[in-house]
N, C-alpha and C. Protein backbone atom coordinates (compact mmCIF):
# COMPACT_ATOMS: atom_id res chain seq x y z
N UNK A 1 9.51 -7.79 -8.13
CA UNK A 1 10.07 -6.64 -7.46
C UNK A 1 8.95 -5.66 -7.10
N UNK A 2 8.70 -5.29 -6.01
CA UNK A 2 8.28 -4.43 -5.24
C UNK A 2 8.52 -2.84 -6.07
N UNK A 3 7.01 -2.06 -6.40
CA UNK A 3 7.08 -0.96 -6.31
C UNK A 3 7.42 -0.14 -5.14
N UNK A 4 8.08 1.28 -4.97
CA UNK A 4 7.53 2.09 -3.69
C UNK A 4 7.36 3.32 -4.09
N UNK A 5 6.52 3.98 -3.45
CA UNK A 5 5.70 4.93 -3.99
C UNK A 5 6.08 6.05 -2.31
N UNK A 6 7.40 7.11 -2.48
CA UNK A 6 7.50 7.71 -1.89
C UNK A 6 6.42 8.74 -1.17
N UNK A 7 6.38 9.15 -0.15
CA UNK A 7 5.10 10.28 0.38
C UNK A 7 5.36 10.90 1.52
N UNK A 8 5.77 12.07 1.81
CA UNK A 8 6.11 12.74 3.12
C UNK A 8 7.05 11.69 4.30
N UNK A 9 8.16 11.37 4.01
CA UNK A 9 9.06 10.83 4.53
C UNK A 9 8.49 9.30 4.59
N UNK A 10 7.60 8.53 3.62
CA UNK A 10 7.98 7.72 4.31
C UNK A 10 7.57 6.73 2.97
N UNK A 11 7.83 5.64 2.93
CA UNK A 11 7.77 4.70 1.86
C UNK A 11 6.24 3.84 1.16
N UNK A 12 5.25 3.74 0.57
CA UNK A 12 4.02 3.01 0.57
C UNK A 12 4.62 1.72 -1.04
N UNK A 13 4.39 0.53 -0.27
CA UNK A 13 4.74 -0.50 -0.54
C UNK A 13 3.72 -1.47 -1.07
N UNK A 14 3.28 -1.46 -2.49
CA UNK A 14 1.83 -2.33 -2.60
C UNK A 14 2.41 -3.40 -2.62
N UNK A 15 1.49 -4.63 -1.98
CA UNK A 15 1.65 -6.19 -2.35
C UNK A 15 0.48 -6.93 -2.52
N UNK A 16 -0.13 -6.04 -4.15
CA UNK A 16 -0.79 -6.42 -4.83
C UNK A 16 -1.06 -7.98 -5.05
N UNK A 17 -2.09 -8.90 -4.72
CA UNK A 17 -1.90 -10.67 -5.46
C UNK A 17 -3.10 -10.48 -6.20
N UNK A 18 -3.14 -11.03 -7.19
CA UNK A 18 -4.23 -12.05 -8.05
C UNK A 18 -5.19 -13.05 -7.14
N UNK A 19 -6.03 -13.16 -6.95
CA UNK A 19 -6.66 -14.28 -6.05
C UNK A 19 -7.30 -15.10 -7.17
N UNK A 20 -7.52 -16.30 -7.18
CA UNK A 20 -8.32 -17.42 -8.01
C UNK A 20 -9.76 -16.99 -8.60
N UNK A 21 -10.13 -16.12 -7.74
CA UNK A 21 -11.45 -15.10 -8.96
C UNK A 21 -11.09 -14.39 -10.05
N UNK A 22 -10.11 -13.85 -9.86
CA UNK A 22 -9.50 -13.07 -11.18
C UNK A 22 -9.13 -11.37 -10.47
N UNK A 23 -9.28 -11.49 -9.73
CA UNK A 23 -9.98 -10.13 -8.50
C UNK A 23 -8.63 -10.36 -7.84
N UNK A 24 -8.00 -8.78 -7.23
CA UNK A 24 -7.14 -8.67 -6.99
C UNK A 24 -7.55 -7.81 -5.50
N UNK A 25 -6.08 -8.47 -4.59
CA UNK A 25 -6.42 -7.66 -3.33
C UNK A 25 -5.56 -6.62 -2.92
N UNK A 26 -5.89 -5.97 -2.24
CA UNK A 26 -5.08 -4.54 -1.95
C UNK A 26 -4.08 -4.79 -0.70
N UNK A 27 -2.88 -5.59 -0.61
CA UNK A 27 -2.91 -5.52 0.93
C UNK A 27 -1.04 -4.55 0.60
N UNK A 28 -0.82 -4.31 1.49
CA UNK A 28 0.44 -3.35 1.25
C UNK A 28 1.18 -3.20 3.17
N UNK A 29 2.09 -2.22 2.90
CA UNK A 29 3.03 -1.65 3.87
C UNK A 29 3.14 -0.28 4.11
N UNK A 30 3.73 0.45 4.86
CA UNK A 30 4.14 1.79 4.66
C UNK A 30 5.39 1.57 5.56
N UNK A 31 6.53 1.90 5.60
CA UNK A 31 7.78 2.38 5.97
C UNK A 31 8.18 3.35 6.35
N UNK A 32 8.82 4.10 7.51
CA UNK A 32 9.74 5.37 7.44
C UNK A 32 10.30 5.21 6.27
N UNK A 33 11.08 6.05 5.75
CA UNK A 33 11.76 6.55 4.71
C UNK A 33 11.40 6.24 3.38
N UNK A 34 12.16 7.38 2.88
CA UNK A 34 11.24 7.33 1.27
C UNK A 34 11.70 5.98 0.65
N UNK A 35 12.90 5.29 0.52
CA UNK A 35 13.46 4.21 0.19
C UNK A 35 12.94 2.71 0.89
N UNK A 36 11.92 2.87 2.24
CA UNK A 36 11.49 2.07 2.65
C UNK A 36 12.05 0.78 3.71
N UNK A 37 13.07 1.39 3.75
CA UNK A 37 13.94 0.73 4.76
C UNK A 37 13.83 1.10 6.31
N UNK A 38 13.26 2.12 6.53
CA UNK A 38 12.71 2.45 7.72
C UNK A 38 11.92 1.85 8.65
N UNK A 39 11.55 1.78 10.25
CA UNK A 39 10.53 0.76 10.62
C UNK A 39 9.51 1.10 9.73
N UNK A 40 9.02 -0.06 10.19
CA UNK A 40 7.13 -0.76 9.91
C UNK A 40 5.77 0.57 10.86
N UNK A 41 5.57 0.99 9.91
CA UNK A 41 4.25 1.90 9.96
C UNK A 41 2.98 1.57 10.30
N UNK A 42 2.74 0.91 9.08
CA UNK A 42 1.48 0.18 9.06
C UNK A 42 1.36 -1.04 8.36
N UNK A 43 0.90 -2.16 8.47
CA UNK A 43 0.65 -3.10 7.57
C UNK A 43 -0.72 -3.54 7.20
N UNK A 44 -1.13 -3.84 5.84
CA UNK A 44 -2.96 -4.72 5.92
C UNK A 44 -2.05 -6.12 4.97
N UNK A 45 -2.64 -7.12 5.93
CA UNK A 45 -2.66 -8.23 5.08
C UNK A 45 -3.56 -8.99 4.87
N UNK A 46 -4.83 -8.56 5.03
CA UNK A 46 -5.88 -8.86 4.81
C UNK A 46 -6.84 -8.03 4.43
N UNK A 47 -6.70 -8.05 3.41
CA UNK A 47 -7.84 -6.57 3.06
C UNK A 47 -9.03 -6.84 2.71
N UNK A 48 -10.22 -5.48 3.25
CA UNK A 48 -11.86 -6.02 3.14
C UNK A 48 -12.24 -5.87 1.31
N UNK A 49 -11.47 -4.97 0.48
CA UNK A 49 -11.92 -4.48 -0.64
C UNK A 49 -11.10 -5.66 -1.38
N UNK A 50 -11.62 -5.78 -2.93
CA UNK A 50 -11.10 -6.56 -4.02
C UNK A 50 -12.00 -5.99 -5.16
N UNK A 51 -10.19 -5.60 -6.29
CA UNK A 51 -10.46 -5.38 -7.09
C UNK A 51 -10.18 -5.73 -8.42
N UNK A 52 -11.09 -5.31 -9.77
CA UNK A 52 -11.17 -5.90 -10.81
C UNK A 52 -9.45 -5.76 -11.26
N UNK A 53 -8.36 -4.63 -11.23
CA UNK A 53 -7.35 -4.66 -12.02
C UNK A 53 -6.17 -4.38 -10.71
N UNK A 54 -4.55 -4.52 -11.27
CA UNK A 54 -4.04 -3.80 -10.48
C UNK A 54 -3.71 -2.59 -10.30
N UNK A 55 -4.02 -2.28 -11.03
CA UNK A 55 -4.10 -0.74 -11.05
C UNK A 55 -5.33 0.04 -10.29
N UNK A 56 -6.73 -0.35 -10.03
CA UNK A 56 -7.27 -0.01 -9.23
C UNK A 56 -6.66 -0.48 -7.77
N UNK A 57 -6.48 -1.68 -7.72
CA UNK A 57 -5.72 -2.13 -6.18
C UNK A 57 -4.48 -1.11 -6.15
N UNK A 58 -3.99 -0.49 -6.81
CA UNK A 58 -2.64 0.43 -6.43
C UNK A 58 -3.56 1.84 -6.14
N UNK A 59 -3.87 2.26 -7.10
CA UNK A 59 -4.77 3.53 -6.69
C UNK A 59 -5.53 3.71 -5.68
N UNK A 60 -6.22 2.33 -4.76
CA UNK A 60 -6.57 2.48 -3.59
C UNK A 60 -5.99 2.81 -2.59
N UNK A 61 -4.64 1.76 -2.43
CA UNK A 61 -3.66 1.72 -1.69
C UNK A 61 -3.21 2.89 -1.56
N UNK A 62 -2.88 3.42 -2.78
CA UNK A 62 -2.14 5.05 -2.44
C UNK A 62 -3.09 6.16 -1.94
N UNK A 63 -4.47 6.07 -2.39
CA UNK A 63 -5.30 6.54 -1.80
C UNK A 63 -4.99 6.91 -0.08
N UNK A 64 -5.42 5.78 0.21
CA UNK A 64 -5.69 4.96 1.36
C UNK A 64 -4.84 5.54 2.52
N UNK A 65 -3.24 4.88 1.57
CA UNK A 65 -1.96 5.61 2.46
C UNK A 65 -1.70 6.83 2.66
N UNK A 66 -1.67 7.82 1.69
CA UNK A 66 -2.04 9.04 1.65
C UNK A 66 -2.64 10.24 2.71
N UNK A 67 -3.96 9.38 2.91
CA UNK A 67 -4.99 10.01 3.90
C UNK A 67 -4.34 9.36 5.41
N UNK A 68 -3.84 8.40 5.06
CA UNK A 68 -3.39 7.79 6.67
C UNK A 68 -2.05 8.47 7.11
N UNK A 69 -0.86 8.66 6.14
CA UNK A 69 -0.01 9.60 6.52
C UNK A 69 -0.21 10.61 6.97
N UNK A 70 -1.11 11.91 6.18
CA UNK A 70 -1.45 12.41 6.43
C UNK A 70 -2.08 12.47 8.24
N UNK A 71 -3.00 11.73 8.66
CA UNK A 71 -3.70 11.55 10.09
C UNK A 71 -2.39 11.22 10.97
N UNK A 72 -1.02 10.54 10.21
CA UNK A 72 -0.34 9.72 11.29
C UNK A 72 0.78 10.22 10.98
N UNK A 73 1.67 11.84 10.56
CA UNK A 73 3.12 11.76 10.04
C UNK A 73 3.70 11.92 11.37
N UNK A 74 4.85 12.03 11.02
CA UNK A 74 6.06 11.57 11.85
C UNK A 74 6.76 11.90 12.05
């Protein structure tokens, strides 16, 4: 099950994986609405960064999304 991590109307969706290094990648969603059912914002499904835990891969992500809402609300 999918975290979502509400932020100025709109939903940030990590889809954190494990890769075969042990190293985890950051790739995620953002949504209109805080519940995330809203269109498609933004997507990465390929992300350039990988990290040691998931918890750094979430803290990026929200980072990340954060600053991009911010540049892109709605």
């Amino acid at each position: 099950m999918s975290q979502i991590f509400p932020y100025k109307g709109n939903a940030v969706i990590p889809e954190v994986r494990k890769l075969d290094s042990g190293k985890f990648m950051s790739c995620f969603v953002i949504h209109e609405g805080k519940d995330g059912s809203g269109k498609l914002r933004y997507q990465r499904k390929a992300p350039t960064n990988e990290f040691d835990s998931e918890d750094e891969a979430i803290a990026y992500i929200l980072d990340f999304s954060g600053d991009w809402i911010d540049q892109n609300p709605l």
